[in-house]
C-alpha atoms as a PDB file:
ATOM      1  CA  UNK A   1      46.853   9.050 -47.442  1.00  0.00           C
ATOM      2  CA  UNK A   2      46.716  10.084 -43.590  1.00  0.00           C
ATOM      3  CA  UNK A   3      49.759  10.672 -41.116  1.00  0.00           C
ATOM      4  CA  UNK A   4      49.771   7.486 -40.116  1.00  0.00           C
ATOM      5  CA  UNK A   5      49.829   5.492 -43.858  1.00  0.00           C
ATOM      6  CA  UNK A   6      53.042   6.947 -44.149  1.00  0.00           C
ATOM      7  CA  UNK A   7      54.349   5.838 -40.568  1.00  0.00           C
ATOM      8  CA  UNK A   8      53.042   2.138 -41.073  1.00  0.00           C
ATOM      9  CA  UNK A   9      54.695   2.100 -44.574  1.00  0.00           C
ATOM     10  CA  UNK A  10      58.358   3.051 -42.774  1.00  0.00           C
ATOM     11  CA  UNK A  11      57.879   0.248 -40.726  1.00  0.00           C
ATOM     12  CA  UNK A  12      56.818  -2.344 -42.992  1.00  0.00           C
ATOM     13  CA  UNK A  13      60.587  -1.168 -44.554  1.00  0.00           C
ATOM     14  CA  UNK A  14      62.475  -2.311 -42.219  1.00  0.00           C
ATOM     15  CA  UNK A  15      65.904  -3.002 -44.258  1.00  0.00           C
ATOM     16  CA  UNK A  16      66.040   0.340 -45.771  1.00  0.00           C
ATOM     17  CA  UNK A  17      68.869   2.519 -44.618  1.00  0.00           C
ATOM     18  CA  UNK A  18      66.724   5.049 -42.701  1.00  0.00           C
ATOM     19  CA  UNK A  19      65.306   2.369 -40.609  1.00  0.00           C
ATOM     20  CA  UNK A  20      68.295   0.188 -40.260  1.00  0.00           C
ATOM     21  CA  UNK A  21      70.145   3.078 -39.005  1.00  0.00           C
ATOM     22  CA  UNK A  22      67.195   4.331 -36.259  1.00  0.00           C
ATOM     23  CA  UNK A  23      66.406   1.019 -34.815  1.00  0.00           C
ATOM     24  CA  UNK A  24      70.534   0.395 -34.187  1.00  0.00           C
ATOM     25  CA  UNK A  25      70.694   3.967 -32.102  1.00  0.00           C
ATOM     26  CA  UNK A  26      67.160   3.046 -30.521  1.00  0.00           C
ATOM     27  CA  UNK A  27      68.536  -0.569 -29.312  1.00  0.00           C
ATOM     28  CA  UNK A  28      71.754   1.030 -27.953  1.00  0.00           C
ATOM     29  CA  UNK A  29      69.507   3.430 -26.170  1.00  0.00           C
ATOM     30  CA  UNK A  30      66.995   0.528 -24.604  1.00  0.00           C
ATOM     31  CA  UNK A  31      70.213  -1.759 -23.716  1.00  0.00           C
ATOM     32  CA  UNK A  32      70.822   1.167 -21.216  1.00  0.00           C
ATOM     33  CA  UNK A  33      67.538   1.233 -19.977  1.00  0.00           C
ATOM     34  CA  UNK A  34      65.616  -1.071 -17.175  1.00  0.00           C
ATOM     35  CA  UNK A  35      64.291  -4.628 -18.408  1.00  0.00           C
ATOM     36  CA  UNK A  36      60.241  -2.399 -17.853  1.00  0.00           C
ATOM     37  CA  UNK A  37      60.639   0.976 -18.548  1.00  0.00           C
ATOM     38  CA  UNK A  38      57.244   3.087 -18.731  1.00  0.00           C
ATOM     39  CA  UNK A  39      57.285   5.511 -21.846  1.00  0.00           C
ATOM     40  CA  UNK A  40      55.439   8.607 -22.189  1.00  0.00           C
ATOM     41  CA  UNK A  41      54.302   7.967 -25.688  1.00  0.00           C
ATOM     42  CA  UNK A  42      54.127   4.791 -28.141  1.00  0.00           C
ATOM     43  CA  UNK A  43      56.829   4.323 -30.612  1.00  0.00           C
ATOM     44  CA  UNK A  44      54.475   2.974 -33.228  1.00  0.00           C
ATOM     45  CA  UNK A  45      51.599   5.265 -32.672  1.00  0.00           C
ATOM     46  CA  UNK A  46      49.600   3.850 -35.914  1.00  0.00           C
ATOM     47  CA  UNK A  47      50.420  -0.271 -34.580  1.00  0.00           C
ATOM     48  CA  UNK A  48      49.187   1.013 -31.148  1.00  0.00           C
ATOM     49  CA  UNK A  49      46.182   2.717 -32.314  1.00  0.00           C
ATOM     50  CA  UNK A  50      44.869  -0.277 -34.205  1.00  0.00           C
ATOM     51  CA  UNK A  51      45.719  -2.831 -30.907  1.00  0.00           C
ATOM     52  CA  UNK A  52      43.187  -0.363 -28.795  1.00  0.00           C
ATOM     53  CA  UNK A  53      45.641   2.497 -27.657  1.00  0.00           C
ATOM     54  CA  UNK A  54      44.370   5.863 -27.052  1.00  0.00           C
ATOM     55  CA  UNK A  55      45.872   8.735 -26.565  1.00  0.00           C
ATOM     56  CA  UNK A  56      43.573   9.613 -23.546  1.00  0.00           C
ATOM     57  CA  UNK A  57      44.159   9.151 -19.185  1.00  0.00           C
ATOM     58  CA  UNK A  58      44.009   5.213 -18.329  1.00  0.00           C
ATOM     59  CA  UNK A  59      46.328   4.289 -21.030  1.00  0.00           C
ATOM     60  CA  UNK A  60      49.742   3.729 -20.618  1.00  0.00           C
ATOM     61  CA  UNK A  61      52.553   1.777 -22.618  1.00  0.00           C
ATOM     62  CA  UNK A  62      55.590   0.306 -21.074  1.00  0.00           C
ATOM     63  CA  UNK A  63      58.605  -1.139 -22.795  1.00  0.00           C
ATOM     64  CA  UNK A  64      59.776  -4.661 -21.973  1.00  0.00           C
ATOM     65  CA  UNK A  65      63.054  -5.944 -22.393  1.00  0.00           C
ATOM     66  CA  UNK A  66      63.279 -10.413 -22.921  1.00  0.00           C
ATOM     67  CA  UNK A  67      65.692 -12.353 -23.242  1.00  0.00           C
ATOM     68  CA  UNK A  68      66.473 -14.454 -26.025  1.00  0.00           C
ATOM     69  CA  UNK A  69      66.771 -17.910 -27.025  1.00  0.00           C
ATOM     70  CA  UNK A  70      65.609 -21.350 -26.304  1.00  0.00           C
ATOM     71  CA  UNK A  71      64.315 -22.121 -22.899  1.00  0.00           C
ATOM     72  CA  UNK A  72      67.149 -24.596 -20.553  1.00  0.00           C
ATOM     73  CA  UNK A  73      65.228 -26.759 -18.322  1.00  0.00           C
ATOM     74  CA  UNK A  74      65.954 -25.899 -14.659  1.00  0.00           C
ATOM     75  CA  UNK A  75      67.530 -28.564 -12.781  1.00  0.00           C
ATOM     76  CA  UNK A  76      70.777 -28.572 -10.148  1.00  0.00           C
ATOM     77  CA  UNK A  77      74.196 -29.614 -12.837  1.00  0.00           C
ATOM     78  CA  UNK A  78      72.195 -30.721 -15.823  1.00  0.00           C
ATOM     79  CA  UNK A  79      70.932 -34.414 -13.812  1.00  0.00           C
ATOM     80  CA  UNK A  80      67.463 -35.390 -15.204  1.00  0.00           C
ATOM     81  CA  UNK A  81      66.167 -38.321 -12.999  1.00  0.00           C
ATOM     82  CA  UNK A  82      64.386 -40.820 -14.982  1.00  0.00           C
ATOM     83  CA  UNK A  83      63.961 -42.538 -18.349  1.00  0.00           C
ATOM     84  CA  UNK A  84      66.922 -41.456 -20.802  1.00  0.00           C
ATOM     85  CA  UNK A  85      63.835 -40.016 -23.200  1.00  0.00           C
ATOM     86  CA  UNK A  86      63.967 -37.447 -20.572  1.00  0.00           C
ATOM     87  CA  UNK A  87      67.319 -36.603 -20.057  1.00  0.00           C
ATOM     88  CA  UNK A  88      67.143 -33.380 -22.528  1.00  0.00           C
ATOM     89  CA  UNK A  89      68.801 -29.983 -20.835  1.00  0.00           C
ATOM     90  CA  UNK A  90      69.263 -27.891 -23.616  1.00  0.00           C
ATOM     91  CA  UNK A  91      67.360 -27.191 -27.194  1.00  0.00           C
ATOM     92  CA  UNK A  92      64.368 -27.342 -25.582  1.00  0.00           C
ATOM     93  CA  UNK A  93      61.680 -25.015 -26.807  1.00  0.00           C
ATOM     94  CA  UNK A  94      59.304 -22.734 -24.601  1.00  0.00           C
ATOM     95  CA  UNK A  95      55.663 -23.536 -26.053  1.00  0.00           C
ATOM     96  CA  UNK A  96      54.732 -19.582 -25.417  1.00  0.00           C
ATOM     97  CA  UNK A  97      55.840 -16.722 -27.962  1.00  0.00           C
ATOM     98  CA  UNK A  98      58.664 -14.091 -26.297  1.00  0.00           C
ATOM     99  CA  UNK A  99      55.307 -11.310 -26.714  1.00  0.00           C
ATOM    100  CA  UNK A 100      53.384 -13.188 -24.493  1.00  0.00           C
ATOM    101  CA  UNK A 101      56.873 -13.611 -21.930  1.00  0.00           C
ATOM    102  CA  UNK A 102      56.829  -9.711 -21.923  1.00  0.00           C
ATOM    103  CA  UNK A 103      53.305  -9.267 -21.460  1.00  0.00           C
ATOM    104  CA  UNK A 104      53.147 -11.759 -18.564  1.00  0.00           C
ATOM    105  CA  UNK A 105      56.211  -9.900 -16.818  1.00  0.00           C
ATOM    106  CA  UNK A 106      54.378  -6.116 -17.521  1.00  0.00           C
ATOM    107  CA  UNK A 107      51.166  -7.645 -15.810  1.00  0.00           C
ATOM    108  CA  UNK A 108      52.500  -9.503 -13.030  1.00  0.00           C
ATOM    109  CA  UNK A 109      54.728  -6.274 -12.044  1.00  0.00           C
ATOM    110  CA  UNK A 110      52.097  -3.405 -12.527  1.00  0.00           C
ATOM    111  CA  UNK A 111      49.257  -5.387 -10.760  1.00  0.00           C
ATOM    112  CA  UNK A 112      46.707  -2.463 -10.808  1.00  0.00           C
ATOM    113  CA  UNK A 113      46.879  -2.643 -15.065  1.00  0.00           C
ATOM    114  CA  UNK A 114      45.597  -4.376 -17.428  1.00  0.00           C
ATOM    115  CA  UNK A 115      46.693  -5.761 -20.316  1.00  0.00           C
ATOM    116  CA  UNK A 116      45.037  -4.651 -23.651  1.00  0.00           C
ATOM    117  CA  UNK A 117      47.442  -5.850 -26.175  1.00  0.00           C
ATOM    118  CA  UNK A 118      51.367  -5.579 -27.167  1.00  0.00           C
ATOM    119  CA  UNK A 119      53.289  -4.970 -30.332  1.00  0.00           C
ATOM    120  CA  UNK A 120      57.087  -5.857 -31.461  1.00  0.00           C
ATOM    121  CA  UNK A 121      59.455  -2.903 -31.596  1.00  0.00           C
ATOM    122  CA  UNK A 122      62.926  -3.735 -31.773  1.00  0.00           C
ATOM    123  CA  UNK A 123      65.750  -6.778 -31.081  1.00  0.00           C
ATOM    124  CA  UNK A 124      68.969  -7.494 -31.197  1.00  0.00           C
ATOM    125  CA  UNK A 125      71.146 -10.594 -30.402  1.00  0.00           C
ATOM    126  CA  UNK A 126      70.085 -10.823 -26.934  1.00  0.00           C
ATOM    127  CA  UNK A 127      67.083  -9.292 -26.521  1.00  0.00           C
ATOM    128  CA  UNK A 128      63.526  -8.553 -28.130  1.00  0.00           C
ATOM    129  CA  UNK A 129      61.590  -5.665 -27.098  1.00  0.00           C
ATOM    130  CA  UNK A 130      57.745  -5.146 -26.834  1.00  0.00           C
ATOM    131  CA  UNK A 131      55.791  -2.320 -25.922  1.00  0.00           C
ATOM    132  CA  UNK A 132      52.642  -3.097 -23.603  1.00  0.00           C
ATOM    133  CA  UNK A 133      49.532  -1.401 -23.756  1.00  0.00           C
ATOM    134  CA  UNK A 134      48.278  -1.099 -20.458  1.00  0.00           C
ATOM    135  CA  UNK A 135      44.503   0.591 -18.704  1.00  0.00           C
ATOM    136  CA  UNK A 136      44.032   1.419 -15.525  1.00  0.00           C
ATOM    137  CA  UNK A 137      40.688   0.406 -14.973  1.00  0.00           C
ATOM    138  CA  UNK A 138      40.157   2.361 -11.857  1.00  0.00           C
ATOM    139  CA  UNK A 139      40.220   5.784 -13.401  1.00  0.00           C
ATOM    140  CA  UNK A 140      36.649   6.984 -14.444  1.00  0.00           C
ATOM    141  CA  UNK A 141      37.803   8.234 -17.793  1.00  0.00           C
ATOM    142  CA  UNK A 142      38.134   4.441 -18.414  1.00  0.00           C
ATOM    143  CA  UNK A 143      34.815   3.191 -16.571  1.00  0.00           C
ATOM    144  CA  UNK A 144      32.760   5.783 -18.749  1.00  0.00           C
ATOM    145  CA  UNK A 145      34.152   5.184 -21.801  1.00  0.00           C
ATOM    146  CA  UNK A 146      32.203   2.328 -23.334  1.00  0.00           C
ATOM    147  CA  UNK A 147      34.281   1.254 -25.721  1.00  0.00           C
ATOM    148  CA  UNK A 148      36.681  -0.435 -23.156  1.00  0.00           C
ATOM    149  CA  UNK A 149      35.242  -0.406 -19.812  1.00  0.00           C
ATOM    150  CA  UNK A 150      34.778  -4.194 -20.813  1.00  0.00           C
ATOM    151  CA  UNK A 151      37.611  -4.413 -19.767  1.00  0.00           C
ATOM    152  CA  UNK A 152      36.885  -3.532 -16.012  1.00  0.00           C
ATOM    153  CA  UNK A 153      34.819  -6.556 -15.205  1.00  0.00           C
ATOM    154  CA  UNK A 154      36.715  -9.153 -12.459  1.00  0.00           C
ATOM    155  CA  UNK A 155      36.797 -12.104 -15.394  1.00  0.00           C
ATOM    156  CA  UNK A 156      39.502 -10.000 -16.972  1.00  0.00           C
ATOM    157  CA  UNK A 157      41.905 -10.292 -14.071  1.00  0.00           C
ATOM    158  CA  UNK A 158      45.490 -10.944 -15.336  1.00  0.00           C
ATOM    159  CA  UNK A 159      44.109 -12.127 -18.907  1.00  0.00           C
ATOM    160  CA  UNK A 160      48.109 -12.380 -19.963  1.00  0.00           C
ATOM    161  CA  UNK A 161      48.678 -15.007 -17.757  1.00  0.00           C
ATOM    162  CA  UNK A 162      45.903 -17.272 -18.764  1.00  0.00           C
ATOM    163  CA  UNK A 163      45.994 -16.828 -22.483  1.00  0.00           C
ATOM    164  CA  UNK A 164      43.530 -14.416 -23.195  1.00  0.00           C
ATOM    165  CA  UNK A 165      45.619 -11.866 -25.148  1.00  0.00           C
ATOM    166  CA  UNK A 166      45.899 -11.583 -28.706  1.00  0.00           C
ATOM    167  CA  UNK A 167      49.823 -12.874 -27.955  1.00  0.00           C
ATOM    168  CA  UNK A 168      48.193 -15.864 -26.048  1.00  0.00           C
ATOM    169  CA  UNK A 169      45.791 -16.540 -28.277  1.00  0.00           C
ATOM    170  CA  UNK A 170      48.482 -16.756 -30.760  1.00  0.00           C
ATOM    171  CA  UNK A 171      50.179 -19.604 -29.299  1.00  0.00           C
ATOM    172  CA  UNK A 172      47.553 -21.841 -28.232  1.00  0.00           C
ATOM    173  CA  UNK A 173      46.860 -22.030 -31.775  1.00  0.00           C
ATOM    174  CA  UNK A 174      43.577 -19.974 -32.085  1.00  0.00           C
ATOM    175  CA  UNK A 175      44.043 -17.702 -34.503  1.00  0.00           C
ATOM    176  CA  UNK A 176      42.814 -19.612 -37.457  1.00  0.00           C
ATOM    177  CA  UNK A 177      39.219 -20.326 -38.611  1.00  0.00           C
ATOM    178  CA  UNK A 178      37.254 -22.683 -40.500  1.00  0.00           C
ATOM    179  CA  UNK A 179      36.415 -26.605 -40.510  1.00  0.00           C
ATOM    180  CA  UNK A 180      40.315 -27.257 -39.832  1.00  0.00           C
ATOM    181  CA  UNK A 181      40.235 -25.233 -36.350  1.00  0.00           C
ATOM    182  CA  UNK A 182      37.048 -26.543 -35.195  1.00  0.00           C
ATOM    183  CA  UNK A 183      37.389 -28.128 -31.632  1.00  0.00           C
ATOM    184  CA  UNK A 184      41.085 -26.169 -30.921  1.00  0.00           C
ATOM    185  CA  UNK A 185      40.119 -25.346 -27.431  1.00  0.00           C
ATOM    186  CA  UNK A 186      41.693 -25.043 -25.357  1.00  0.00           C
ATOM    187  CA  UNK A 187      44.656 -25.371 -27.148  1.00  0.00           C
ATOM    188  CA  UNK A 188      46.146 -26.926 -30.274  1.00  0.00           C
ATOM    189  CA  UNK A 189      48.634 -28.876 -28.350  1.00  0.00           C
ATOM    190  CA  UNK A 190      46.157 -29.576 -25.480  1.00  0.00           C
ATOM    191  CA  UNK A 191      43.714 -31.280 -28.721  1.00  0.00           C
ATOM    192  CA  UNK A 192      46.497 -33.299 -30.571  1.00  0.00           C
ATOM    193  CA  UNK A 193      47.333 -34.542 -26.455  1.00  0.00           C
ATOM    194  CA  UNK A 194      43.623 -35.498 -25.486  1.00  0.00           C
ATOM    195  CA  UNK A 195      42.768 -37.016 -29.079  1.00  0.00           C
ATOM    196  CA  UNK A 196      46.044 -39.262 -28.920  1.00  0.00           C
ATOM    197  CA  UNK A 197      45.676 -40.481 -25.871  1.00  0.00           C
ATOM    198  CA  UNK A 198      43.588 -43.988 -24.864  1.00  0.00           C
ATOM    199  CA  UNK A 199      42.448 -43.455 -21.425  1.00  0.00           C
ATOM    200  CA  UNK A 200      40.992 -46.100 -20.129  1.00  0.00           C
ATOM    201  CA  UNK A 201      38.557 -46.924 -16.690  1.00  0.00           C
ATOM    202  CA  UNK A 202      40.891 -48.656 -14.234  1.00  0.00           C
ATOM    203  CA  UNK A 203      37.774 -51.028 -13.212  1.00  0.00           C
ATOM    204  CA  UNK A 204      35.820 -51.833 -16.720  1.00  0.00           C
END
């Protein structure tokens, strides 16, 4: 078995003493940290490997800190105006995953990167943290390489924000295949929505 066999196996572990142990002293240390930190190295080299990383210029991987939680609906002392069906404040759910959160907030602050992909590396109580892999798609190690100077084209603008990530992907419910996922598009919720609703011609 290769290097990094071994390295996925620890983490697959993650209840074992070792690991129990290392991810406590790393959460301590990331509590102390900035909410996006950039780091000079993954901390799952194999998981960022098989999401695209390289260990070459143009790559980069930052950490990012979220919060979490359920998601509290944002209006002045809790006073929903409208039908009581509506009234909820709290225990309300945020239809995105806390990966794609992080990703967004890594792409929105380093506007020059983009996202390739992200991985889960530790939480606690109040917080989960992902690591972001990120290209520069300006530097001509990246635009020569063909392997991922797909990634350069315009259409792939801020593809975190729309979606287009694994992690986005992932919660508009693409990820299956088959007869049962046929006609998903553009999202699960977006289907169930336009196939249960009667819309109807207001002159017919």
């Amino acid at each position: 078995m290769g290097a990094y066999k071994y390295v996925s196996e620890l983490w697959r572990r993650k209840q074992s003493d070792v690991m129990r142990f290392v991810q406590r002293v790393r959460c301590w240390e990331y509590r102390q940290q900035p909410a996006i930190v950039r780091l000079t190295r993954p901390t799952r080299p194999d998981k960022a490997r098989r999401l695209g990383f390289k260990a070459k210029q143009g790559y980069v991987v930052y950490r990012v800190r979220v919060r979490r939680g359920g998601r509290k609906r944002p209006v002045p002392k809790g006073i929903v105006y409208g039908k009581p069906k509506h009234q909820g404040i709290t225990q309300l759910k945020f239809q995105r995953n806390k990966r794609s959160v992080a990703e967004e907030r890594a792409g929105r602050k380093l506007g020059g990167l983009r996202v390739l992909n992200s991985y889960w590396v530790n939480e606690d109580s109040t917080y989960k943290y992902f690591e972001i892999i990120l290209v520069d798609v300006a530097h001509t190690a990246i635009r020569n390489d063909p392997r991922i100077n797909w990634l350069c084209k315009d259409v792939h603008k801020h593809r975190e924000l729309r979606g287009l990530t694994s992690a986005g992907k992932k919660y508009r419910g693409l990820r299956g295949k088959g007869h049962t996922h046929h006609k998903n598009r553009p999202s699960r919720r977006a289907t169930w929505k336009r196939n249960q609703t009667l819309s109807l011609r207001r002159y017919r």
